[in-house]
C-alpha atoms as a PDB file:
ATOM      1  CA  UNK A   1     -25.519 143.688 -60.557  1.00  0.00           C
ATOM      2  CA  UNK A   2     -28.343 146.505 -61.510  1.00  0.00           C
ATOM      3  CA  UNK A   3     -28.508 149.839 -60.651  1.00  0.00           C
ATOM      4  CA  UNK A   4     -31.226 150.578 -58.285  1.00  0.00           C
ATOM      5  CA  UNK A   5     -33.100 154.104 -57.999  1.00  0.00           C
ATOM      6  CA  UNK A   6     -35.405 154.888 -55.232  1.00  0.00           C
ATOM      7  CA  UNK A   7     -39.169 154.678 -55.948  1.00  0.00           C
ATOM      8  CA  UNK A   8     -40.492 157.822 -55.200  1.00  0.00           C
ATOM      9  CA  UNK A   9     -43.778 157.829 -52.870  1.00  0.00           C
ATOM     10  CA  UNK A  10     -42.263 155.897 -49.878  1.00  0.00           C
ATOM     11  CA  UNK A  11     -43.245 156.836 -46.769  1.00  0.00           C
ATOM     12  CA  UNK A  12     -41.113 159.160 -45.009  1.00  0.00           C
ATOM     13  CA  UNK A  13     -37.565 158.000 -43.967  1.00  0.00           C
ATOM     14  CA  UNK A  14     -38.346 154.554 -45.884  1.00  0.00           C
ATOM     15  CA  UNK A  15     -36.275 154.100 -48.945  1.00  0.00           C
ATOM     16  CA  UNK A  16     -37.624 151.821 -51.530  1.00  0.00           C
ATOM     17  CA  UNK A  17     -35.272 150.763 -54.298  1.00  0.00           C
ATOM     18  CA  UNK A  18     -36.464 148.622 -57.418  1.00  0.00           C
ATOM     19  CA  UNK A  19     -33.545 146.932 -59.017  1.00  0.00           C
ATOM     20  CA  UNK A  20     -33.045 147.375 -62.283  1.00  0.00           C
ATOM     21  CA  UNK A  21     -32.031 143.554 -64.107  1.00  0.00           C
ATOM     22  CA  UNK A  22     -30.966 144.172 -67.591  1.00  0.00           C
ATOM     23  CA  UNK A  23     -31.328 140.646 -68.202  1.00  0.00           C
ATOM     24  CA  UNK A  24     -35.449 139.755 -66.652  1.00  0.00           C
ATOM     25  CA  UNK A  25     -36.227 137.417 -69.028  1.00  0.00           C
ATOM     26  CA  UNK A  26     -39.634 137.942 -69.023  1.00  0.00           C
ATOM     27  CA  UNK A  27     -42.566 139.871 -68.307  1.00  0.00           C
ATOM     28  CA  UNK A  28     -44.676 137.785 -66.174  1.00  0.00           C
ATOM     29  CA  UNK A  29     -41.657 137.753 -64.096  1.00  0.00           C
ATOM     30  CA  UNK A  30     -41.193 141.516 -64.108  1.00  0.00           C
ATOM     31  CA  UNK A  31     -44.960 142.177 -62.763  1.00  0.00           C
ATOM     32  CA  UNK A  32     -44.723 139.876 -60.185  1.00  0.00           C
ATOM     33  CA  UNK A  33     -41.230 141.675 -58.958  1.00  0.00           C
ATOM     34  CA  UNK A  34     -43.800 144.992 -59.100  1.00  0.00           C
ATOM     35  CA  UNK A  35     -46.540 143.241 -57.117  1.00  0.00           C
ATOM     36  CA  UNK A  36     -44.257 142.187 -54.490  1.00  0.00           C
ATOM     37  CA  UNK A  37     -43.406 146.221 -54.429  1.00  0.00           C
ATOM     38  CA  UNK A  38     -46.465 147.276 -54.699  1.00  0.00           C
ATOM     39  CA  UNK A  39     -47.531 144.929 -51.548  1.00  0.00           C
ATOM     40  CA  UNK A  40     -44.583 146.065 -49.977  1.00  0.00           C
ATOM     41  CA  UNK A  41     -45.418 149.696 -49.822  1.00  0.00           C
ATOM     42  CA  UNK A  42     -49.302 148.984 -49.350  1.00  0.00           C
ATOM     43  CA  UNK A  43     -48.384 147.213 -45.745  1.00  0.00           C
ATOM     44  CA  UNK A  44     -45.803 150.223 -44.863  1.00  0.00           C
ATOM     45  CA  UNK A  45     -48.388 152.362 -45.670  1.00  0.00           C
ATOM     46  CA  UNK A  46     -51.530 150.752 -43.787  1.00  0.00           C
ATOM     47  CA  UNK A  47     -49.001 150.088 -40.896  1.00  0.00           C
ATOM     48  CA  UNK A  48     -48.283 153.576 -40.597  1.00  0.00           C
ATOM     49  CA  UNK A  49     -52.562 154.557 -40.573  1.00  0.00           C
ATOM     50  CA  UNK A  50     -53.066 152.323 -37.485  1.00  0.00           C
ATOM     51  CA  UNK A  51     -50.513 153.638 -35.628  1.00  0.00           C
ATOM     52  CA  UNK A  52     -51.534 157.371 -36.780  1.00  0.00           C
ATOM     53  CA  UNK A  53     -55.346 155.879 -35.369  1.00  0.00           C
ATOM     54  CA  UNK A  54     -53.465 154.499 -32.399  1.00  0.00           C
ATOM     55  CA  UNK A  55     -52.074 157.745 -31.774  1.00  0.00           C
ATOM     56  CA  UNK A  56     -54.828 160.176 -32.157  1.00  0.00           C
ATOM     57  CA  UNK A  57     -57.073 157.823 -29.706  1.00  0.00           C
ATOM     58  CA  UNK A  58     -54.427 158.249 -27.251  1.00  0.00           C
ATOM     59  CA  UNK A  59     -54.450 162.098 -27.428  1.00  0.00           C
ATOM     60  CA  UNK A  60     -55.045 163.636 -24.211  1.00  0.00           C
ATOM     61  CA  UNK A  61     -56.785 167.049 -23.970  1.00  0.00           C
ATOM     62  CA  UNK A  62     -56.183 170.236 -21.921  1.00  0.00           C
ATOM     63  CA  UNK A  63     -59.450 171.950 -20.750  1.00  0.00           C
ATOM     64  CA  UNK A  64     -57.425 174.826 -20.040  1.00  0.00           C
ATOM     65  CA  UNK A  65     -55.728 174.701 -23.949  1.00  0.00           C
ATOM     66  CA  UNK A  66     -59.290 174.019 -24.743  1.00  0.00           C
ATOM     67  CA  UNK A  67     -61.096 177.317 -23.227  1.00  0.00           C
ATOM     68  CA  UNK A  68     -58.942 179.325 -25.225  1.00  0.00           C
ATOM     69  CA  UNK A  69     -59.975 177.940 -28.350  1.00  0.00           C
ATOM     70  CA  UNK A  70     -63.721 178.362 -27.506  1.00  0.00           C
ATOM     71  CA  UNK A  71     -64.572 181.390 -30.191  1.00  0.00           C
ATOM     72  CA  UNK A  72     -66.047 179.368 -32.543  1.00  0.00           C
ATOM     73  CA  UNK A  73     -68.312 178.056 -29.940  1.00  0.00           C
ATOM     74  CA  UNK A  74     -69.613 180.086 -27.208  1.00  0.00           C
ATOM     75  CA  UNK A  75     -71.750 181.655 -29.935  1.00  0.00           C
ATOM     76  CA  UNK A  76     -74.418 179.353 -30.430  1.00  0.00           C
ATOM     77  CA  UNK A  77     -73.419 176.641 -27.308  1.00  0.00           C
ATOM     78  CA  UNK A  78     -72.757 179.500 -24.710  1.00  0.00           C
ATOM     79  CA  UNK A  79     -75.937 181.720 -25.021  1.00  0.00           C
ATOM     80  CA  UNK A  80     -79.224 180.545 -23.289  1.00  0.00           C
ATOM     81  CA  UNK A  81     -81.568 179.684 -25.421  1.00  0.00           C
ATOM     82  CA  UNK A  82     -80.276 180.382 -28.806  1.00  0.00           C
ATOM     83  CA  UNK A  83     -81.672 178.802 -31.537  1.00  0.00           C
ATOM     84  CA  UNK A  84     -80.379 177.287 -34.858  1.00  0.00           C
ATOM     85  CA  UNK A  85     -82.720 177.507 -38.226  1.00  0.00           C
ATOM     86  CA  UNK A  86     -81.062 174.486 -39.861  1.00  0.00           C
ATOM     87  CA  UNK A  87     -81.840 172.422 -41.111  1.00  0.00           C
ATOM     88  CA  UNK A  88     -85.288 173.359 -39.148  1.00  0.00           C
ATOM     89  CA  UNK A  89     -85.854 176.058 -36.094  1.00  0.00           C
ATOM     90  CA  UNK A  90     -84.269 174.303 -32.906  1.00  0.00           C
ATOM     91  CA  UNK A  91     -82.440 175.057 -29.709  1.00  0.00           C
ATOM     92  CA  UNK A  92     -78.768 174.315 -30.094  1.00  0.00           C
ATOM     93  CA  UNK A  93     -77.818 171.145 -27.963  1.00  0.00           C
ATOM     94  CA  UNK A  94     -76.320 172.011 -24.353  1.00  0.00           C
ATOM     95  CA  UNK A  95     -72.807 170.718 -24.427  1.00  0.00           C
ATOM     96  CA  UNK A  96     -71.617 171.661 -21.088  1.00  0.00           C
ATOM     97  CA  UNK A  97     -70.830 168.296 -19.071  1.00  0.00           C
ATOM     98  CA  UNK A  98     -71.409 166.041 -21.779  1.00  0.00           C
ATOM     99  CA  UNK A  99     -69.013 163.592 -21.810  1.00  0.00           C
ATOM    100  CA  UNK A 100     -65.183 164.322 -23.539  1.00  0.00           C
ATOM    101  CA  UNK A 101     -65.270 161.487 -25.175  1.00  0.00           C
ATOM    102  CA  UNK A 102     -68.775 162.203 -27.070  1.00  0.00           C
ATOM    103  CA  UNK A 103     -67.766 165.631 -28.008  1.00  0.00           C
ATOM    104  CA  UNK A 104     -64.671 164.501 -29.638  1.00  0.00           C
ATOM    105  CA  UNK A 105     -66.169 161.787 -31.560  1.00  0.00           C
ATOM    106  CA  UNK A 106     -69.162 164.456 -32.695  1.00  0.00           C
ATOM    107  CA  UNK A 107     -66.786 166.493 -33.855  1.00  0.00           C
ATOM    108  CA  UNK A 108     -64.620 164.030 -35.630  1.00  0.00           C
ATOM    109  CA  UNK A 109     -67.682 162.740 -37.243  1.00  0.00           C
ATOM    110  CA  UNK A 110     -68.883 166.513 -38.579  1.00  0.00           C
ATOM    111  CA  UNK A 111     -64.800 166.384 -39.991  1.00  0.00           C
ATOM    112  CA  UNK A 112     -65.470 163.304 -41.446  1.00  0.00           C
ATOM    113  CA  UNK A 113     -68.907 164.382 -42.875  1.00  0.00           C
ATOM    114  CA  UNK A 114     -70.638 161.415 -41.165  1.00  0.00           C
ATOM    115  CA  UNK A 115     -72.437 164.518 -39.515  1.00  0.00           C
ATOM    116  CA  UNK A 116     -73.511 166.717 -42.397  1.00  0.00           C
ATOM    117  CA  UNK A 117     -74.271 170.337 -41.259  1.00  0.00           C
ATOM    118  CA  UNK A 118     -72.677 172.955 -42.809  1.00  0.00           C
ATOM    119  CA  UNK A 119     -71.759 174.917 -39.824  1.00  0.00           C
ATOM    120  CA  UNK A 120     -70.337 172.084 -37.789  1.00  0.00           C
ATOM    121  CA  UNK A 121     -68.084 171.004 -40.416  1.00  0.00           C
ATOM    122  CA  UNK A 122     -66.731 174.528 -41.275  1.00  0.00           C
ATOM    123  CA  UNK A 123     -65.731 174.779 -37.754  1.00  0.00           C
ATOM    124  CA  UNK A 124     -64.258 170.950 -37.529  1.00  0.00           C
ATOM    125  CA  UNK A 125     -62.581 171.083 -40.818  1.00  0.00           C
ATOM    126  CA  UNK A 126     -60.532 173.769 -39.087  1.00  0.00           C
ATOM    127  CA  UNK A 127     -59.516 171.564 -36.156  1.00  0.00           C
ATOM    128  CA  UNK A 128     -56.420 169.787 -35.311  1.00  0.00           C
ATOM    129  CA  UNK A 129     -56.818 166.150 -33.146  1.00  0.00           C
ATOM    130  CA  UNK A 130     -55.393 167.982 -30.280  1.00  0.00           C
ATOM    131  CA  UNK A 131     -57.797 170.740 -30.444  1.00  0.00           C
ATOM    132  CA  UNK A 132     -60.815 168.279 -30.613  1.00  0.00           C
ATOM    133  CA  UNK A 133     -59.390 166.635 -27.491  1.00  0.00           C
ATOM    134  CA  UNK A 134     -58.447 170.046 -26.215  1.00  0.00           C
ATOM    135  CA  UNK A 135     -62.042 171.034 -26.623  1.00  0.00           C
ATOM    136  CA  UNK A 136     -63.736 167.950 -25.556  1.00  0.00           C
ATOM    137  CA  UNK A 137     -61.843 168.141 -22.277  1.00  0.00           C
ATOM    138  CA  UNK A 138     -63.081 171.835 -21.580  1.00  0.00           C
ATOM    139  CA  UNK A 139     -66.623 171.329 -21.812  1.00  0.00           C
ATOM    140  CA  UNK A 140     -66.821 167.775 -20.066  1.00  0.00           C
ATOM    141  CA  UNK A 141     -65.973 169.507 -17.300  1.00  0.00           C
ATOM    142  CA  UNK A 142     -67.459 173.189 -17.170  1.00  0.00           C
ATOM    143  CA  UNK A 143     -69.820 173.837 -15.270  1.00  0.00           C
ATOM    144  CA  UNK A 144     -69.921 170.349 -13.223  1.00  0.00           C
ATOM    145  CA  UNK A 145     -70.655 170.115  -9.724  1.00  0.00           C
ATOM    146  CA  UNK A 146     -68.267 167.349  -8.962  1.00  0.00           C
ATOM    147  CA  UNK A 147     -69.561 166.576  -5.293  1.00  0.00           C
ATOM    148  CA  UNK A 148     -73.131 165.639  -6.707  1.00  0.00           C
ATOM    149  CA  UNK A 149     -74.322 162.286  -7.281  1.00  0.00           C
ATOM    150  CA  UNK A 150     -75.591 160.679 -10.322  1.00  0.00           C
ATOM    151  CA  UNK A 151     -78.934 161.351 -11.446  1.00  0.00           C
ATOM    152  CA  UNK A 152     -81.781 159.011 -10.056  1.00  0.00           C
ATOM    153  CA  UNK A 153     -83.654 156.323 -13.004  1.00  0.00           C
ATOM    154  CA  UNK A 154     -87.136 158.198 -13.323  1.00  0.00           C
ATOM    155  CA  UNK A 155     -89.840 156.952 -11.784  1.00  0.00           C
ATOM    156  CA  UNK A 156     -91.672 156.560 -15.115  1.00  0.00           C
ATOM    157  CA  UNK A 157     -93.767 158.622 -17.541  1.00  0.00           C
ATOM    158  CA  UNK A 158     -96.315 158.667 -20.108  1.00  0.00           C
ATOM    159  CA  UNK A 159     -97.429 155.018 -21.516  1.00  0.00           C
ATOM    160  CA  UNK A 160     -96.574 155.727 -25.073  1.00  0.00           C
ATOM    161  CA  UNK A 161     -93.455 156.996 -24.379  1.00  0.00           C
ATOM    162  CA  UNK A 162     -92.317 154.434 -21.876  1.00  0.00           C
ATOM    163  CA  UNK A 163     -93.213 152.104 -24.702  1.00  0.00           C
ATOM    164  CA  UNK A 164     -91.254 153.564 -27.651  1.00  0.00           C
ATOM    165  CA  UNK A 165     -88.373 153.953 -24.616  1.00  0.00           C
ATOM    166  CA  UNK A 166     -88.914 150.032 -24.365  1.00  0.00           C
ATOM    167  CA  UNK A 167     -89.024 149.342 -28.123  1.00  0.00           C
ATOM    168  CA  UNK A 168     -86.253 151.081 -29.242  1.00  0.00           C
ATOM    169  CA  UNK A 169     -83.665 149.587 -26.370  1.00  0.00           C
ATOM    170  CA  UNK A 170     -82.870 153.057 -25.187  1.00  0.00           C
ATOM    171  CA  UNK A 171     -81.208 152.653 -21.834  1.00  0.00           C
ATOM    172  CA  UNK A 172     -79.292 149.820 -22.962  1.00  0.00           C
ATOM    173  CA  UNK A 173     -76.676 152.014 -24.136  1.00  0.00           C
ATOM    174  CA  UNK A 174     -77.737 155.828 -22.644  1.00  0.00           C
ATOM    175  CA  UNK A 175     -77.822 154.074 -19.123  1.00  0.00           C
ATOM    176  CA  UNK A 176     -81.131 153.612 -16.624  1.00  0.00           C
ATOM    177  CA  UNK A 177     -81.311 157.532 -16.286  1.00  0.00           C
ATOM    178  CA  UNK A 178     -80.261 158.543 -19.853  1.00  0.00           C
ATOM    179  CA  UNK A 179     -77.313 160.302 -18.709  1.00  0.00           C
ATOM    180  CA  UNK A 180     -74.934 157.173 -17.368  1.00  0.00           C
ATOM    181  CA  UNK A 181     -73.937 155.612 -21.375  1.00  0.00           C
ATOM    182  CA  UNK A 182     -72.197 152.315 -21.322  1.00  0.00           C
ATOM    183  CA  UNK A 183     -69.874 153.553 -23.459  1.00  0.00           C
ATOM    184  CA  UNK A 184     -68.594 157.222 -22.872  1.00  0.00           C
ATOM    185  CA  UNK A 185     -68.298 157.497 -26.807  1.00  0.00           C
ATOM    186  CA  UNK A 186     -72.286 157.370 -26.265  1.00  0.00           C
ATOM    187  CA  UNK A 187     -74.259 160.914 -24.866  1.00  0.00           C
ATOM    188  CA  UNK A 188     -75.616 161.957 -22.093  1.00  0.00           C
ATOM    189  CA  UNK A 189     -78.914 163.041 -23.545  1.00  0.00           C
ATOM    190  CA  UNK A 190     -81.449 163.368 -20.301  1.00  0.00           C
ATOM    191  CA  UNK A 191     -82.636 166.334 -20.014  1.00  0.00           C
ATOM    192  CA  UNK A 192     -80.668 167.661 -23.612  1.00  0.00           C
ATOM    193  CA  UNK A 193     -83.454 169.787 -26.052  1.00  0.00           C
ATOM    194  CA  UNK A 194     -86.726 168.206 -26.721  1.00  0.00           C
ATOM    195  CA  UNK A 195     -86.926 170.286 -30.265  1.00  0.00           C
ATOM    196  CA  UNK A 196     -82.679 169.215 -30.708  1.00  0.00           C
ATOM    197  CA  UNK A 197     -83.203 165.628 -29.769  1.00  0.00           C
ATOM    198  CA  UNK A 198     -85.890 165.332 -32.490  1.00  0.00           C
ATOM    199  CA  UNK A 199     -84.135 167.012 -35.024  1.00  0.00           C
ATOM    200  CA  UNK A 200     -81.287 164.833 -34.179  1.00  0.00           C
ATOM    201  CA  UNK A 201     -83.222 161.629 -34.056  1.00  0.00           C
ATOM    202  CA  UNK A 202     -84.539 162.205 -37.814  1.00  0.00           C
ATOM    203  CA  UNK A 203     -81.425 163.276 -39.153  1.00  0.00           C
ATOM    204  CA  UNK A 204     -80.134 159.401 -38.460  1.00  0.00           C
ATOM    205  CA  UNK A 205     -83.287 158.136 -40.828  1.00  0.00           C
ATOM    206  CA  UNK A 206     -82.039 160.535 -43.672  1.00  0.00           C
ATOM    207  CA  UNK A 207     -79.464 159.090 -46.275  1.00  0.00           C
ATOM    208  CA  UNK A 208     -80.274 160.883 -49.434  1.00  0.00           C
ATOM    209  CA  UNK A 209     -79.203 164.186 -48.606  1.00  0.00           C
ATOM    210  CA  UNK A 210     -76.275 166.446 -48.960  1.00  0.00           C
ATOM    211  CA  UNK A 211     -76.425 168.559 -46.083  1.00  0.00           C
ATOM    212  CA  UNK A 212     -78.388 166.684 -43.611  1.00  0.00           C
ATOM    213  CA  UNK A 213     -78.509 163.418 -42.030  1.00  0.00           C
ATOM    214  CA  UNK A 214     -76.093 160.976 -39.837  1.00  0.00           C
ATOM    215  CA  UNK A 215     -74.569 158.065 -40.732  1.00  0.00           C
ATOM    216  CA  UNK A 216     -74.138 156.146 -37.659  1.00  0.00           C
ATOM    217  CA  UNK A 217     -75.303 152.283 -38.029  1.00  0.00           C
ATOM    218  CA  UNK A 218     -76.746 151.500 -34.427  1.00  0.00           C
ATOM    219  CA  UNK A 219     -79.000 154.662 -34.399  1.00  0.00           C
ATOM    220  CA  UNK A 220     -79.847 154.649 -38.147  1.00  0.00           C
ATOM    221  CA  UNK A 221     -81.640 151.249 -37.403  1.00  0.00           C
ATOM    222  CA  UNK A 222     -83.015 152.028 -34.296  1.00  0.00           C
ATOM    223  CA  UNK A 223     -84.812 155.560 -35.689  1.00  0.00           C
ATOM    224  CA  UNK A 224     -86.016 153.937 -38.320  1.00  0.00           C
ATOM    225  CA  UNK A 225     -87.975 152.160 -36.369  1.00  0.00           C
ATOM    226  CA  UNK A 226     -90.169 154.814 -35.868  1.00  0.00           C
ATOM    227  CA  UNK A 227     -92.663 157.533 -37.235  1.00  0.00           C
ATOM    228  CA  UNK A 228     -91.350 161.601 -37.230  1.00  0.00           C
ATOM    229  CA  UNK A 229     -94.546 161.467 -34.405  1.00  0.00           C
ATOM    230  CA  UNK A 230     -92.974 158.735 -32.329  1.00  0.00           C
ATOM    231  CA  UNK A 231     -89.631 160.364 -32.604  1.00  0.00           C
ATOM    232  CA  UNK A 232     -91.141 163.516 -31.375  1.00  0.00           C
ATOM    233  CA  UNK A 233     -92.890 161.781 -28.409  1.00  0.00           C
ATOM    234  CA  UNK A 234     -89.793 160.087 -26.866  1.00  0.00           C
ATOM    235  CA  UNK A 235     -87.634 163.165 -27.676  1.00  0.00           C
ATOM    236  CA  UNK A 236     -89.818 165.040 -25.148  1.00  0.00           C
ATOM    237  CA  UNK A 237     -89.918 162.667 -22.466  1.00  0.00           C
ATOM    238  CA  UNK A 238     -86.247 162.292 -22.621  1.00  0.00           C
ATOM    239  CA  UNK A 239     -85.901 166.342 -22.860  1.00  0.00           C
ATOM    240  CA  UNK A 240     -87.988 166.405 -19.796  1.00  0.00           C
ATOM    241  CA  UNK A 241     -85.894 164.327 -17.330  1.00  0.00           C
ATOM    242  CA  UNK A 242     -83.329 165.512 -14.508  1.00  0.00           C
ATOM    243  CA  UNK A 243     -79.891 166.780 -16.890  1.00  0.00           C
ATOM    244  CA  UNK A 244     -76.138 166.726 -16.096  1.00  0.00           C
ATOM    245  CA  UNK A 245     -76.491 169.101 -19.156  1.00  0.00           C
ATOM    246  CA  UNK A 246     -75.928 173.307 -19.318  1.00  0.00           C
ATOM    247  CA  UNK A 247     -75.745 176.190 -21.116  1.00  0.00           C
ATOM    248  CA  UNK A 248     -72.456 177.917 -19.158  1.00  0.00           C
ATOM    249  CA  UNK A 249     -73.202 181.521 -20.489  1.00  0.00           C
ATOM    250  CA  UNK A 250     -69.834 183.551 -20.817  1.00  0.00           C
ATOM    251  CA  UNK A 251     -69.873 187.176 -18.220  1.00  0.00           C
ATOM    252  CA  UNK A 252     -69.642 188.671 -21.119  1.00  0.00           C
ATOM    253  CA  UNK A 253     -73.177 187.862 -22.744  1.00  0.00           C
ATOM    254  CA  UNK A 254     -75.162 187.838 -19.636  1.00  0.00           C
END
């Protein structure tokens, strides 16, 4: 028999051992012992990622854990009208009853740096999962008025923008009235910030830059679509519909 030794690197509470054969007569052999290993540790480890992602997904927040941990953002998202200068001069999005599942994936995504803004990811780079959820449960529900009903579809608008609405597929995943999404991972964005909403629409069309831009597939193809003008046009009609939306201004500012 060999000796073994424990390969170091093993997940936690796995031990690995590679036996040592004094006699491996060759090394075609010997590599496809280390392959086996190798394989070995790369399914331990890819196992133990999806149930990590299994586990974070399954997090569930605390709006009152969550108000606590609010400093970092009642100064831009809890004073009315107060505006951001990057990457261009814009009202900061109201985030009050947006939905907790969109907040935490916005956030995970400025983490991630498939939102680049320097600001955002500061602040998420310093987050735990259960302080996104934590978070993302506070503000989906401050400020609601539970006992009112969902917002009406509008009865229309301007041509042009009812076009561009029709052309880029809008409501078929931010809902007849913009604020019902067909998946809550989706926003609620009747009603949000004309100047935000535009600023956010053009960020998905930019790839090339280190600061700015989105990287989300579905809305990277569907701004694309259109011209900076267009973008502007349906990002006002949308800003000017009926909002589940707020800006919940702390006692202490007003």
């Amino acid at each position: 028999m060999g000796h073994g030794r424990v390969l170091t690197g093993a997940p936690e509470g796995e031990r690995v051992y590679i036996i040592a054969q004094p006699n491996y007569p060759t090394t075609a052999r010997l590599s496809s012992q280390m392959k086996r290993t190798l394989l070995t540790l790369s399914a331990l480890f890819v196992a133990s990622v999806t149930s990590f992602s299994v586990f974070a997904q399954d997090i569930k927040g605390n709006a009152a854990a969550g108000e606590k941990k609010t400093a970092m953002c009642v100064g831009c998202h809890g004073i009315n009208g107060y505006h951001s200068s990057f990457p261009e001069m814009h009202r900061v999005p109201m985030i009050a009853g947006q939905s907790a599942k969109y907040i935490a994936a916005s956030l995970t995504a400025y983490k991630k740096g498939e939102r680049k803004h320097p600001t955002m990811r500061g602040i998420a780079d310093g987050l735990s999962a259960q302080d996104i959820a934590d978070l993302a449960a506070f503000y989906a529900d401050h400020g609601v008025d539970f006992n009112r009903g969902p917002l009406p579809k509008p009865a229309g608008g301007p041509a042009q923008a009812m076009a561009l609405v029709t052309r880029g597929g809008c409501v078929s995943c931010h809902g007849d009235n913009f604020s019902r999404p067909v998946d809550p991972s989706y926003p609620r964005i009747a009603g949000q910030h004309a100047d935000y909403l535009y600023v956010a629409l053009k960020s998905y069309k930019t790839t090339d830059k280190e600061q700015i831009g989105r990287s989300q597939p579905v809305m990277a193809g569907i701004a694309k679509q259109f011209s900076n003008e267009e973008l502007k046009i349906l990002a006002e009609y949308v800003g000017s519909l009926p909002s589940d939306l707020k800006t919940v201004q702390p006692n202490r500012f007003k």
